[in-house]
N, C-alpha and C. Protein backbone atom coordinates (compact mmCIF):
# COMPACT_ATOMS: atom_id res chain seq x y z
N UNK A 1 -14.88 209.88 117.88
CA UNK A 1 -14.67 208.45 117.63
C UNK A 1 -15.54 207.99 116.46
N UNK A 2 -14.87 207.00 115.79
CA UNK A 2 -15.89 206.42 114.69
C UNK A 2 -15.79 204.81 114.67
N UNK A 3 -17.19 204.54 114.60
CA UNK A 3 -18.01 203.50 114.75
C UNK A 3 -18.07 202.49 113.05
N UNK A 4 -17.17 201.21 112.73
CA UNK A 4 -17.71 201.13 111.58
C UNK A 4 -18.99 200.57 111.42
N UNK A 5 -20.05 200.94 110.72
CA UNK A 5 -21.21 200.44 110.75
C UNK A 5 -21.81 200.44 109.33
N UNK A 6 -23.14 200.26 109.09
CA UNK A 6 -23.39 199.98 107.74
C UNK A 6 -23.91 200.88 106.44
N UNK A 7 -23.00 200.59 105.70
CA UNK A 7 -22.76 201.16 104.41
C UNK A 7 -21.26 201.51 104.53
N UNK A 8 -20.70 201.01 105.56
CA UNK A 8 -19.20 201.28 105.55
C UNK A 8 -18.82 199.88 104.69
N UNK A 9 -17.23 199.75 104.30
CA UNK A 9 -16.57 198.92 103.61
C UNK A 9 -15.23 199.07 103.76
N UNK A 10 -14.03 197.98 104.48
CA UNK A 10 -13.03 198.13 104.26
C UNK A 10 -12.40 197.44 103.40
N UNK A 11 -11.72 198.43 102.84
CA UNK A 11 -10.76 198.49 101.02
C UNK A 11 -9.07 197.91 101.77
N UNK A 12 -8.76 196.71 101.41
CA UNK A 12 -7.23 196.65 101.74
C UNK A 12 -6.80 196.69 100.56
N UNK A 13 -5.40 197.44 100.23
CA UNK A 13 -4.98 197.60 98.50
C UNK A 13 -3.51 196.88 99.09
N UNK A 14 -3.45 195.56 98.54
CA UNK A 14 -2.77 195.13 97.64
C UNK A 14 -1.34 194.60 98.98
N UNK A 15 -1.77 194.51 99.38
CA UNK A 15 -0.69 193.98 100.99
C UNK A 15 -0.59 192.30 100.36
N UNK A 16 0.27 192.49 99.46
CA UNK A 16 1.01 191.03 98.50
C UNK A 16 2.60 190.80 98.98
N UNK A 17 3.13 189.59 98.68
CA UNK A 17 4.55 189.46 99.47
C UNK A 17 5.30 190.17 98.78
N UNK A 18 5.39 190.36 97.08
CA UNK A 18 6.19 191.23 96.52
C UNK A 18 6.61 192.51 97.13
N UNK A 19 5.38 192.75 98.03
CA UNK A 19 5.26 194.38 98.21
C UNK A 19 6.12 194.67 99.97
N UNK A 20 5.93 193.11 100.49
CA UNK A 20 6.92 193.34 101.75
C UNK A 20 8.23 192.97 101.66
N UNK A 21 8.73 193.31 102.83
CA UNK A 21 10.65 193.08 102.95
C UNK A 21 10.76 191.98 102.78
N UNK A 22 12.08 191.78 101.60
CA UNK A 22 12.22 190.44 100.70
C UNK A 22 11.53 190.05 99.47
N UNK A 23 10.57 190.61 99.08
CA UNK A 23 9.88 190.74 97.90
C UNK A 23 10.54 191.46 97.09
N UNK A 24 10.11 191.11 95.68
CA UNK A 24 10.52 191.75 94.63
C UNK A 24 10.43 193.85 94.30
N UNK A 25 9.54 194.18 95.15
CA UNK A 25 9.31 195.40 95.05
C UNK A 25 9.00 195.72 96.28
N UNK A 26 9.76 195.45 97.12
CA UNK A 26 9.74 195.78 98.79
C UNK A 26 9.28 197.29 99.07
N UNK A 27 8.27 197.46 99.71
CA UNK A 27 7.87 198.97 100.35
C UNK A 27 8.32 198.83 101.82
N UNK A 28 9.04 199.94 102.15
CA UNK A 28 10.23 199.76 102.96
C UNK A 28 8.97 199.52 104.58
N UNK A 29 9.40 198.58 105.44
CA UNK A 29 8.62 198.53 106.78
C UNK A 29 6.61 197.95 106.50
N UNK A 30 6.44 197.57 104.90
CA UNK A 30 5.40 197.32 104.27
C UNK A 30 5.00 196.53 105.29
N UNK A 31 5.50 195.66 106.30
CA UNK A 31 5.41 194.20 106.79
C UNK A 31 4.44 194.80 108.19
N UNK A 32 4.47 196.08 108.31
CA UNK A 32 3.77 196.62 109.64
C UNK A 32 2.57 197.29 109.66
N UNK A 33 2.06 196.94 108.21
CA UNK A 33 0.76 197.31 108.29
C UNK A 33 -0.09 196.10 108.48
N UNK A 34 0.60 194.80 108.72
CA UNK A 34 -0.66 193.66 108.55
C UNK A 34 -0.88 193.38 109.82
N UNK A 35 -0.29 193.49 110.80
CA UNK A 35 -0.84 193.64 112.51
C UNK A 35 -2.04 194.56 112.76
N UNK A 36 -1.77 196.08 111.70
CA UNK A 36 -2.63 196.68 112.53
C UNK A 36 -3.77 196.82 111.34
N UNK A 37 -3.47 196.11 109.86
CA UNK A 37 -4.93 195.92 109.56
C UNK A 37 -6.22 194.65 109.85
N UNK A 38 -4.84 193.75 110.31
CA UNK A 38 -5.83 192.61 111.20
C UNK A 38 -6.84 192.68 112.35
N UNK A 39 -6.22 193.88 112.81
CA UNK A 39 -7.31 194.49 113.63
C UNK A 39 -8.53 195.74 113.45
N UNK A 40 -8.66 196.08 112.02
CA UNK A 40 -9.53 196.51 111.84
C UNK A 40 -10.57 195.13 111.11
N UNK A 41 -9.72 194.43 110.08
CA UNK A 41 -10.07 193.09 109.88
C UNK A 41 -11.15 192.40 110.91
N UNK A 42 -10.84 192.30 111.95
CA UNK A 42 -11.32 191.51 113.19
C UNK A 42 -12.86 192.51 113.52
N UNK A 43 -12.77 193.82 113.26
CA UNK A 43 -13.85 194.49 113.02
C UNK A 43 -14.84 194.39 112.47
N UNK A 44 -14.32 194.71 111.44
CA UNK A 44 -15.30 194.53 110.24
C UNK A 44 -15.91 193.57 110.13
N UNK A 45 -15.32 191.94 110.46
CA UNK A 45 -15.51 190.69 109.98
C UNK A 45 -16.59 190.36 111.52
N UNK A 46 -16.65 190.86 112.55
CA UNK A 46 -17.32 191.11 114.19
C UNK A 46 -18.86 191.98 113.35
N UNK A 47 -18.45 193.17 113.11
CA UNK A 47 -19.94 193.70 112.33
C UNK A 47 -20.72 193.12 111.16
N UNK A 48 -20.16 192.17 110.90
CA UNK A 48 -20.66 191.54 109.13
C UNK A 48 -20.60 192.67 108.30
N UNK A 49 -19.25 193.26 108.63
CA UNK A 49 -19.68 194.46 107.29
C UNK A 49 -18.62 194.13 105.97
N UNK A 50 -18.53 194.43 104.92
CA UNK A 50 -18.05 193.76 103.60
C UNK A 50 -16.41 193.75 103.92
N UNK A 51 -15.78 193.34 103.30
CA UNK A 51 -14.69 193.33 103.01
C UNK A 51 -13.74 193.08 101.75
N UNK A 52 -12.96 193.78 100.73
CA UNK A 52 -12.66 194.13 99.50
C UNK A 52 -10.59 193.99 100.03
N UNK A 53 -10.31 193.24 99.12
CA UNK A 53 -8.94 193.45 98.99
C UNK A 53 -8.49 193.17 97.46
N UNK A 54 -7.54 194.49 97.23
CA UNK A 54 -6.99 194.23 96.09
C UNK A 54 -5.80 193.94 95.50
N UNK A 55 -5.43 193.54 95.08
CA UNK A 55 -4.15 192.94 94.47
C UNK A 55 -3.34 193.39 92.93
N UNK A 56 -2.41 193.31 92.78
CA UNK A 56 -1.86 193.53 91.29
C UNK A 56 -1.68 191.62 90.94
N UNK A 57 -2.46 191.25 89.59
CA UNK A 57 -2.42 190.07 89.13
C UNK A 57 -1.77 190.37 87.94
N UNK A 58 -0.40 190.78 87.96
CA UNK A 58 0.43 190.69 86.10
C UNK A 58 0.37 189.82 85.58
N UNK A 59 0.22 190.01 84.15
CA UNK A 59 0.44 188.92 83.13
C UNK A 59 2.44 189.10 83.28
N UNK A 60 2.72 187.96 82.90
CA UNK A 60 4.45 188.08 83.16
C UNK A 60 5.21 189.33 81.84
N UNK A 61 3.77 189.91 80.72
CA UNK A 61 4.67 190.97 80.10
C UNK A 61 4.15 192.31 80.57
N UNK A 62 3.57 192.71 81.60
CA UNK A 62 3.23 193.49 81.95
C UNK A 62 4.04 195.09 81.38
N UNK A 63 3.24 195.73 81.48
CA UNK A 63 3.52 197.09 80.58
C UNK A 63 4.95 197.88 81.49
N UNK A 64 4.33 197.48 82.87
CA UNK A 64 4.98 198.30 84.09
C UNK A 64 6.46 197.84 84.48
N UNK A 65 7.13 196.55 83.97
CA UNK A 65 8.35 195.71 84.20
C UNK A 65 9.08 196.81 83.28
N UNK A 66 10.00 196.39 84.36
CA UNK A 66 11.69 197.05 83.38
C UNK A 66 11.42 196.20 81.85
N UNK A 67 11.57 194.95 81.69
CA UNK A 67 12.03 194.69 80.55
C UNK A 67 10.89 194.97 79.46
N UNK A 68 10.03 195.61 80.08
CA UNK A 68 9.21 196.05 78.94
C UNK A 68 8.86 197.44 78.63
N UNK A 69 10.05 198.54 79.58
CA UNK A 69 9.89 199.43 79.32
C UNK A 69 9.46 200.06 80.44
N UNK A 70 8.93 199.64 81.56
CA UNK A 70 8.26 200.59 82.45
C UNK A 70 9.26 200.58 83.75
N UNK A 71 8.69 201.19 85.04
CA UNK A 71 9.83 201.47 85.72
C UNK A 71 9.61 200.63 87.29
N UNK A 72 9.06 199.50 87.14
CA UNK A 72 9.15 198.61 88.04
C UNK A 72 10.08 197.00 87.34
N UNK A 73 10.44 196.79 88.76
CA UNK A 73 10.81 194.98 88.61
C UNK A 73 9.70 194.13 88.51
N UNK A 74 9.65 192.78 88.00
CA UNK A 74 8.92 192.19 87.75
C UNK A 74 8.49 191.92 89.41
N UNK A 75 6.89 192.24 89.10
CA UNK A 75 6.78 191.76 90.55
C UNK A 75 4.85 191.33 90.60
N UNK A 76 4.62 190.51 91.30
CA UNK A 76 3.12 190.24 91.67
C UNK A 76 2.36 189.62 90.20
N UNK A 77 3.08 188.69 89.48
CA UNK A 77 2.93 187.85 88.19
C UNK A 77 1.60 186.97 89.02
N UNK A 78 0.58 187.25 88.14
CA UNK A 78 -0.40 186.48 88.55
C UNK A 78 -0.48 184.74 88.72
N UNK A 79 -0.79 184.34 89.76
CA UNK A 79 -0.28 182.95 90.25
C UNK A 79 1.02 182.66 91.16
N UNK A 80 1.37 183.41 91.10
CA UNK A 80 3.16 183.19 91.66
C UNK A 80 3.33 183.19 93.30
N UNK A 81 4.06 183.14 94.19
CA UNK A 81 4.37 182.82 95.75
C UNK A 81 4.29 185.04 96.21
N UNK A 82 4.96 185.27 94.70
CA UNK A 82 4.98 186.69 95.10
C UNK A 82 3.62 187.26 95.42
N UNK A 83 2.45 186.98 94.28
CA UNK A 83 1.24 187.29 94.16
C UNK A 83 0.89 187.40 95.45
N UNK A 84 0.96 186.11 96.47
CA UNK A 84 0.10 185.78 96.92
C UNK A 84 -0.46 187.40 98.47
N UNK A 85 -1.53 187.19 99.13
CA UNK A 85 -1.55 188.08 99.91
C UNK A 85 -1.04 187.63 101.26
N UNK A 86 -0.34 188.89 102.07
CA UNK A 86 0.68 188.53 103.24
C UNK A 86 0.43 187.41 104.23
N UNK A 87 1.39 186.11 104.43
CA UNK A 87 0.86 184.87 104.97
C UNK A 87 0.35 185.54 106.32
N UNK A 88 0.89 186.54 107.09
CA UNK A 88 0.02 187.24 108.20
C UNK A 88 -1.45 187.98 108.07
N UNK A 89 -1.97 188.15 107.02
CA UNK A 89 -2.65 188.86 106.76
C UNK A 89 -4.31 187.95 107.01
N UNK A 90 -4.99 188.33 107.55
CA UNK A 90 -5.67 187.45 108.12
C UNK A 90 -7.44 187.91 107.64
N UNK A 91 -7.46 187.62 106.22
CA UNK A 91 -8.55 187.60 105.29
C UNK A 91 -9.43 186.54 105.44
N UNK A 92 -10.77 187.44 106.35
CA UNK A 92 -11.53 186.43 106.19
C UNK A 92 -12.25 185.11 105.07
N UNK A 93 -13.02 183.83 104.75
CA UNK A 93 -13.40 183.55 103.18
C UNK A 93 -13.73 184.19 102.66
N UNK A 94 -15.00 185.28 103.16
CA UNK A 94 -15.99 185.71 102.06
C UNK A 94 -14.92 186.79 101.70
N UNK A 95 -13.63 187.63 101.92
CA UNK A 95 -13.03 188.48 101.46
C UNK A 95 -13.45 188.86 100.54
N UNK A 96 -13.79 190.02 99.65
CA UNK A 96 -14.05 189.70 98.08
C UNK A 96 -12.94 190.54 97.66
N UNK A 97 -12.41 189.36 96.06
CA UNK A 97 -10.79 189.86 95.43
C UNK A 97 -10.99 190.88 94.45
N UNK A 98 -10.29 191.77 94.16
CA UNK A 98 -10.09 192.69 93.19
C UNK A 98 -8.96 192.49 92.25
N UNK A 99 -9.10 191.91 91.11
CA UNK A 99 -7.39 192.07 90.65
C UNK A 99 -7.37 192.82 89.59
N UNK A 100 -6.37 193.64 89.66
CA UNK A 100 -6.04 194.73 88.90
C UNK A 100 -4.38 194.86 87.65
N UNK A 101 -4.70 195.19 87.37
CA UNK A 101 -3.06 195.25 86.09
C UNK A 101 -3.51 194.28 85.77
N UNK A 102 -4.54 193.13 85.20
CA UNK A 102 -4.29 192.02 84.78
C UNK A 102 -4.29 192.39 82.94
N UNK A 103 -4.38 193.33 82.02
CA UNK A 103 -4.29 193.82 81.51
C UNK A 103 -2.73 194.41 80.86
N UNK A 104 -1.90 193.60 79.99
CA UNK A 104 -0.69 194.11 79.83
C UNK A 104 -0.14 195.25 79.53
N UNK A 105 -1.14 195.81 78.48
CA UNK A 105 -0.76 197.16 77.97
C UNK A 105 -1.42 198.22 79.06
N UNK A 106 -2.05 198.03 80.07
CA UNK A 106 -2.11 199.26 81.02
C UNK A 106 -1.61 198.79 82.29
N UNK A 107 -1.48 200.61 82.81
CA UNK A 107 -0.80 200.14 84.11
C UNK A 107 -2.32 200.40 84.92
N UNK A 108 -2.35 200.21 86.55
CA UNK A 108 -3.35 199.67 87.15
C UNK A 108 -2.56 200.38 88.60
N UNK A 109 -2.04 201.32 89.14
CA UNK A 109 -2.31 201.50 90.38
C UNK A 109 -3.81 201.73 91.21
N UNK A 110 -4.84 202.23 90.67
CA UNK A 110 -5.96 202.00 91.43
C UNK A 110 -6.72 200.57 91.54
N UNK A 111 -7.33 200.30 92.99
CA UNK A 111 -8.11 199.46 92.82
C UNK A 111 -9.00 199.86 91.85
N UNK A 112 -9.82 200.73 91.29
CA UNK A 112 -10.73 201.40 90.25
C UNK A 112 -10.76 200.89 88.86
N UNK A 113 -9.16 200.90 88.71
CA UNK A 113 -8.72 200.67 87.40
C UNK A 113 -9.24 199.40 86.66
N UNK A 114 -10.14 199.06 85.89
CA UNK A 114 -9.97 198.10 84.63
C UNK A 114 -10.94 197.05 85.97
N UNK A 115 -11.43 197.26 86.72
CA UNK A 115 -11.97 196.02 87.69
C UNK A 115 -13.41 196.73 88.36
N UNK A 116 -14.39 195.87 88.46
CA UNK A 116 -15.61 195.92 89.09
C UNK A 116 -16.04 196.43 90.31
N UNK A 117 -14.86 196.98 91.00
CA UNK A 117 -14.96 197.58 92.26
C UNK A 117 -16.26 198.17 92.57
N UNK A 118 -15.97 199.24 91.72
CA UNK A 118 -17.27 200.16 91.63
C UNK A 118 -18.59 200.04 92.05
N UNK A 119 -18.64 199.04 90.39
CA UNK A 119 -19.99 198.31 90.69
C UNK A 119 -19.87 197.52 91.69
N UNK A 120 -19.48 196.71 92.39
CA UNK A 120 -19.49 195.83 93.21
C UNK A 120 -19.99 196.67 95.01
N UNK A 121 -19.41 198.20 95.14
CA UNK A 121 -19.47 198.59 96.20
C UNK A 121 -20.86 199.56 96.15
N UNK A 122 -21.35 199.81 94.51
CA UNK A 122 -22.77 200.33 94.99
C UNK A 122 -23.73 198.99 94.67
N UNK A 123 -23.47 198.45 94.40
CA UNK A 123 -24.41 197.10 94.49
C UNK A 123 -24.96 196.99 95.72
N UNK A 124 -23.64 197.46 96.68
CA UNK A 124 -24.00 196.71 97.93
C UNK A 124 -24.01 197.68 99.29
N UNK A 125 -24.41 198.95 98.59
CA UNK A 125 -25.03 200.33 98.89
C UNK A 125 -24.12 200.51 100.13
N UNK A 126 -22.60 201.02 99.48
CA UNK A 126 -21.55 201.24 100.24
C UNK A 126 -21.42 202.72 99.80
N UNK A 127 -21.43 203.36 101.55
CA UNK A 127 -21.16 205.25 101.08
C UNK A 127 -19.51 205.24 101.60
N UNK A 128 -18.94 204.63 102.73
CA UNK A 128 -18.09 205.30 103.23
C UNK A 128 -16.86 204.06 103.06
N UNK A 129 -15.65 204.26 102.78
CA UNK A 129 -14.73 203.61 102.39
C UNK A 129 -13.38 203.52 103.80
N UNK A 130 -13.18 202.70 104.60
CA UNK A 130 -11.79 202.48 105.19
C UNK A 130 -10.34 201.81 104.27
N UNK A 131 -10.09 202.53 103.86
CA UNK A 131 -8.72 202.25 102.89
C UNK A 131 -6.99 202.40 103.52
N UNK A 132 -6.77 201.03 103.28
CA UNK A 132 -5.36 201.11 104.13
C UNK A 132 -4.27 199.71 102.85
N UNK A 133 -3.23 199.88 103.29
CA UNK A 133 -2.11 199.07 102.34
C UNK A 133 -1.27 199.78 101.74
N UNK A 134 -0.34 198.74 100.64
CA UNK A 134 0.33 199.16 100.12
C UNK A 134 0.31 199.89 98.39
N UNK A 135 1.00 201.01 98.36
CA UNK A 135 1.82 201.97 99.11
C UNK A 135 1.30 202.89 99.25
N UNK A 136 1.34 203.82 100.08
CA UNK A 136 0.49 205.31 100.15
C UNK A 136 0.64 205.96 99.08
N UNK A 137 2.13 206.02 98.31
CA UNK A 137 2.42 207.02 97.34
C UNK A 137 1.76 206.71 95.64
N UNK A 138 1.63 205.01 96.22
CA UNK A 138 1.01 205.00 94.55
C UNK A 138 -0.18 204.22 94.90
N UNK A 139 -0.30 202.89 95.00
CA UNK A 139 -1.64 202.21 94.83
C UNK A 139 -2.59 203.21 95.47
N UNK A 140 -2.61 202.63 96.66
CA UNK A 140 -3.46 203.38 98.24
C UNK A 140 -3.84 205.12 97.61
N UNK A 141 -3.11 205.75 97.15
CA UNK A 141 -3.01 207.16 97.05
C UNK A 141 -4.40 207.24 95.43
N UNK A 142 -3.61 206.34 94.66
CA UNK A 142 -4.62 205.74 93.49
C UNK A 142 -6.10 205.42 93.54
N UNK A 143 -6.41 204.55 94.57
CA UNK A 143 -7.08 204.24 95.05
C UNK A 143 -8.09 205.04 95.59
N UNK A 144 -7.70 205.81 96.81
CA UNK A 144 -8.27 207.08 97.42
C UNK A 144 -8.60 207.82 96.44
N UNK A 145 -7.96 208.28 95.55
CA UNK A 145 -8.62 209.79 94.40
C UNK A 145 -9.62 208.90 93.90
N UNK A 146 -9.49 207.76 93.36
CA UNK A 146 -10.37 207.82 92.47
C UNK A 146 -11.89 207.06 93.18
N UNK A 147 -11.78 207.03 94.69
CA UNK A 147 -13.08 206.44 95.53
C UNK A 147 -13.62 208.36 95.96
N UNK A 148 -12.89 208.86 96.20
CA UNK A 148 -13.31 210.21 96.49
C UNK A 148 -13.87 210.92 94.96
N UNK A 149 -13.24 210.53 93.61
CA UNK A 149 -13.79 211.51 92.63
C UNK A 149 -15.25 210.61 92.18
N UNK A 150 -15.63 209.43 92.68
CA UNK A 150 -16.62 208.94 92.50
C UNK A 150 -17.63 208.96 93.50
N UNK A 151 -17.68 209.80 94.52
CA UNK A 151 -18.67 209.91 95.85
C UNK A 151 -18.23 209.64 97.02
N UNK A 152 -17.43 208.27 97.27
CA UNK A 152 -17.38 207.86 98.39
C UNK A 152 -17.01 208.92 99.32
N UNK A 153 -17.07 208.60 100.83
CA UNK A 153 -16.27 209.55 101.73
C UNK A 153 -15.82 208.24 102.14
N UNK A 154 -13.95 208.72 102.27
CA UNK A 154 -12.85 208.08 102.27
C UNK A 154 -12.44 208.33 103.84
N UNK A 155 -12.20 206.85 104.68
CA UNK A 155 -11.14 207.03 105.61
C UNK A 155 -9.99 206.83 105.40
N UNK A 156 -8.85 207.28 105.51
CA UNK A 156 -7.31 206.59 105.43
C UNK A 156 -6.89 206.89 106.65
N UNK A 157 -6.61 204.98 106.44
CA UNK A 157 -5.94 204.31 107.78
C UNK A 157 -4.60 204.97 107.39
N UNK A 158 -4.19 205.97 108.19
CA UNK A 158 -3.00 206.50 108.34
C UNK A 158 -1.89 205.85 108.96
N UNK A 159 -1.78 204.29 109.74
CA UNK A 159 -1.66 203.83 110.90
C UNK A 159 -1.16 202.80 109.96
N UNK A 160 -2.03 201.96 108.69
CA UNK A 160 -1.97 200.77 108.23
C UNK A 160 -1.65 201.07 106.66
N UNK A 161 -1.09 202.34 106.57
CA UNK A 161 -0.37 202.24 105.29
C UNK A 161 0.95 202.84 105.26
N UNK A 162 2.61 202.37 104.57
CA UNK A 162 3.56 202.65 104.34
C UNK A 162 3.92 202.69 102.91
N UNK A 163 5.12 203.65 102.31
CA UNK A 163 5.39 204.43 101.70
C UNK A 163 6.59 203.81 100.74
N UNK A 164 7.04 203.70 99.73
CA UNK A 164 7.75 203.09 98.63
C UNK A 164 9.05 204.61 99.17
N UNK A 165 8.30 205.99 99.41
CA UNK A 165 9.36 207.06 99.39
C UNK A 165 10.66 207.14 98.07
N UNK A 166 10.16 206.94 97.24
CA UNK A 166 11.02 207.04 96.32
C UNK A 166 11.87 208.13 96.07
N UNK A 167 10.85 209.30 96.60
CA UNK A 167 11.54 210.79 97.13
C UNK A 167 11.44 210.48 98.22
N UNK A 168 12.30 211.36 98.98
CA UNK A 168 11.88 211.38 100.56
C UNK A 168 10.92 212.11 100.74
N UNK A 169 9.50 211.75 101.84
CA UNK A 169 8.86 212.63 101.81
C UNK A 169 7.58 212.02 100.97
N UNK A 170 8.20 211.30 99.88
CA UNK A 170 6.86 210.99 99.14
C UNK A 170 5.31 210.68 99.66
N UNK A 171 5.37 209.99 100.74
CA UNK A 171 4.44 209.07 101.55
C UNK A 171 3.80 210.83 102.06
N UNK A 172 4.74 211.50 103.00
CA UNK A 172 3.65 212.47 103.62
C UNK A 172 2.97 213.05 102.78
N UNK A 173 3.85 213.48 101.47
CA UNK A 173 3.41 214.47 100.62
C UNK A 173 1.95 213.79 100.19
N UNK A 174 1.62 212.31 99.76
CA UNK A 174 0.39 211.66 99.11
C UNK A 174 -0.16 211.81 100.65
N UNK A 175 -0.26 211.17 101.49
CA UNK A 175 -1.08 211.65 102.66
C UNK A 175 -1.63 213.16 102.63
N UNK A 176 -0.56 214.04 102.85
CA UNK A 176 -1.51 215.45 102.54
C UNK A 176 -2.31 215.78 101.43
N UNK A 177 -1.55 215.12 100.17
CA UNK A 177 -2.84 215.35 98.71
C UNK A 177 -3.89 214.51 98.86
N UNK A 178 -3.76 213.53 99.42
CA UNK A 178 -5.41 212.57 100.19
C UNK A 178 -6.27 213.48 100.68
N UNK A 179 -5.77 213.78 102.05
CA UNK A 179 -6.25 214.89 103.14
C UNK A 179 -7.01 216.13 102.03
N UNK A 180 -6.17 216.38 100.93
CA UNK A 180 -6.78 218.07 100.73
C UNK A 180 -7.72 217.91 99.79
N UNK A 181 -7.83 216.47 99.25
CA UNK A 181 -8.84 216.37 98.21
C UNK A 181 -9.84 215.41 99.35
N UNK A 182 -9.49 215.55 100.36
CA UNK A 182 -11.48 215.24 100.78
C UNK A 182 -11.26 214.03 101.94
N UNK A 183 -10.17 213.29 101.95
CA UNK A 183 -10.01 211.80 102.62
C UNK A 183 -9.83 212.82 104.10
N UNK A 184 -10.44 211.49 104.72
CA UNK A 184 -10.30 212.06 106.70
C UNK A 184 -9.39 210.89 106.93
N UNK A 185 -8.03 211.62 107.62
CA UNK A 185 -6.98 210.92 107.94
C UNK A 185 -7.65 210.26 109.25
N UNK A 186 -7.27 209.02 110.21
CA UNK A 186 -7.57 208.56 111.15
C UNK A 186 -6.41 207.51 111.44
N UNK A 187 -6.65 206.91 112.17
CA UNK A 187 -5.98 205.59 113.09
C UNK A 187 -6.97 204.88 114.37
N UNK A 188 -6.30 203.57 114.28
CA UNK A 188 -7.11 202.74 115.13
C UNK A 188 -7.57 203.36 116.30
N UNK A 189 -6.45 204.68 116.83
CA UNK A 189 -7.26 204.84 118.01
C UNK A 189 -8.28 206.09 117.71
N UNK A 190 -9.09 205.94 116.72
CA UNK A 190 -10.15 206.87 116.46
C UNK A 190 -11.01 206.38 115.81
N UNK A 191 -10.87 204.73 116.26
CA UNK A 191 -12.10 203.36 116.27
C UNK A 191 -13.07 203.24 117.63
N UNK A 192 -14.53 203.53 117.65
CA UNK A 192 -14.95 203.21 118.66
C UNK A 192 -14.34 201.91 119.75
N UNK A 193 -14.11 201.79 120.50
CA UNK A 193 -13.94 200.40 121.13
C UNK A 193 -15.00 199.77 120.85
């Protein structure tokens, strides 16, 4: 069983409406990770231990839109109803925001990317990372390599993240390349009570 305690930090990537059913870039069943990250939420926010969520904030010419060449729909335009994070999603104030892609000419699947994360999580003498959201195959997956090629030891909420599957398969396949580069797969029920 694991206990979150201190120097832990949970990482939510990017659980925005674009990214659930009916959104502009729907990750299929996206809508069923915010039940069960509310309850690690309710954790964390019970221990006073930090809390980090990140987001995609596009400028509206973003590099990554079809009409500019890349291979997404316009989606998560900084300011917009899409942007916003899931009205279920139950972020405490002190949350602290990450926004990422805000940068037109790059793309930004990691929280890492182009934003203060970093610094922000050894500031605040964070070793071990709980990482869950959307999508396993790209942000979340993004995310994980690049908290593992910088030290952290990575949990993935296996439980509180779903899959774009663009291939079939995609989602397990990034779960196992998590797993083999270092992340310890888990789920809520391998949360102390």
């Amino acid at each position: 069983m694991i206990t979150p305690s201190t120097g832990d930090a949970l990482v939510i990537v990017d659980v925005q409406q674009d990214f659930l059913p009916g959104g502009a870039l729907a990750v299929p069943q996206g809508d069923e990770v915010v039940p069960v990250l509310n309850r690690y939420l309710e954790r964390f926010t019970a221990a006073g231990l930090p809390i980090y969520a990140t987001r995609d904030w596009h400028p509206p010419d973003h590099c990554s839109f079809q009409g500019q060449g890349g291979p997404w729909p316009v989606h998560c335009v900084a300011g917009t109803p899409g942007a916003r994070f899931a009205d279920a999603l139950l972020l405490p104030p002190d949350t602290i925001i990450i926004s990422k892609g805000t940068d037109s000419r790059r793309e930004a699947y990691s929280g890492f990317a182009g934003t203060d994360l970093e610094d922000r999580l050894r500031q605040a003498d964070i070793h071990r990372l709980w990482i869950g959201g959307l999508a396993t195959d790209y942000c979340v997956k993004q995310t994980v390599s690049d908290a593992l090629q910088r030290g952290w030891d990575v949990l993935l909420l296996t439980d509180a993240v779903r899959a774009v599957d663009a291939e079939a398969g995609d989602g397990r396949r990034a779960i196992e390349a998590m797993v083999r580069a270092g992340a310890r797969a888990v789920t809520w029920k391998d949360v102390e009570p």
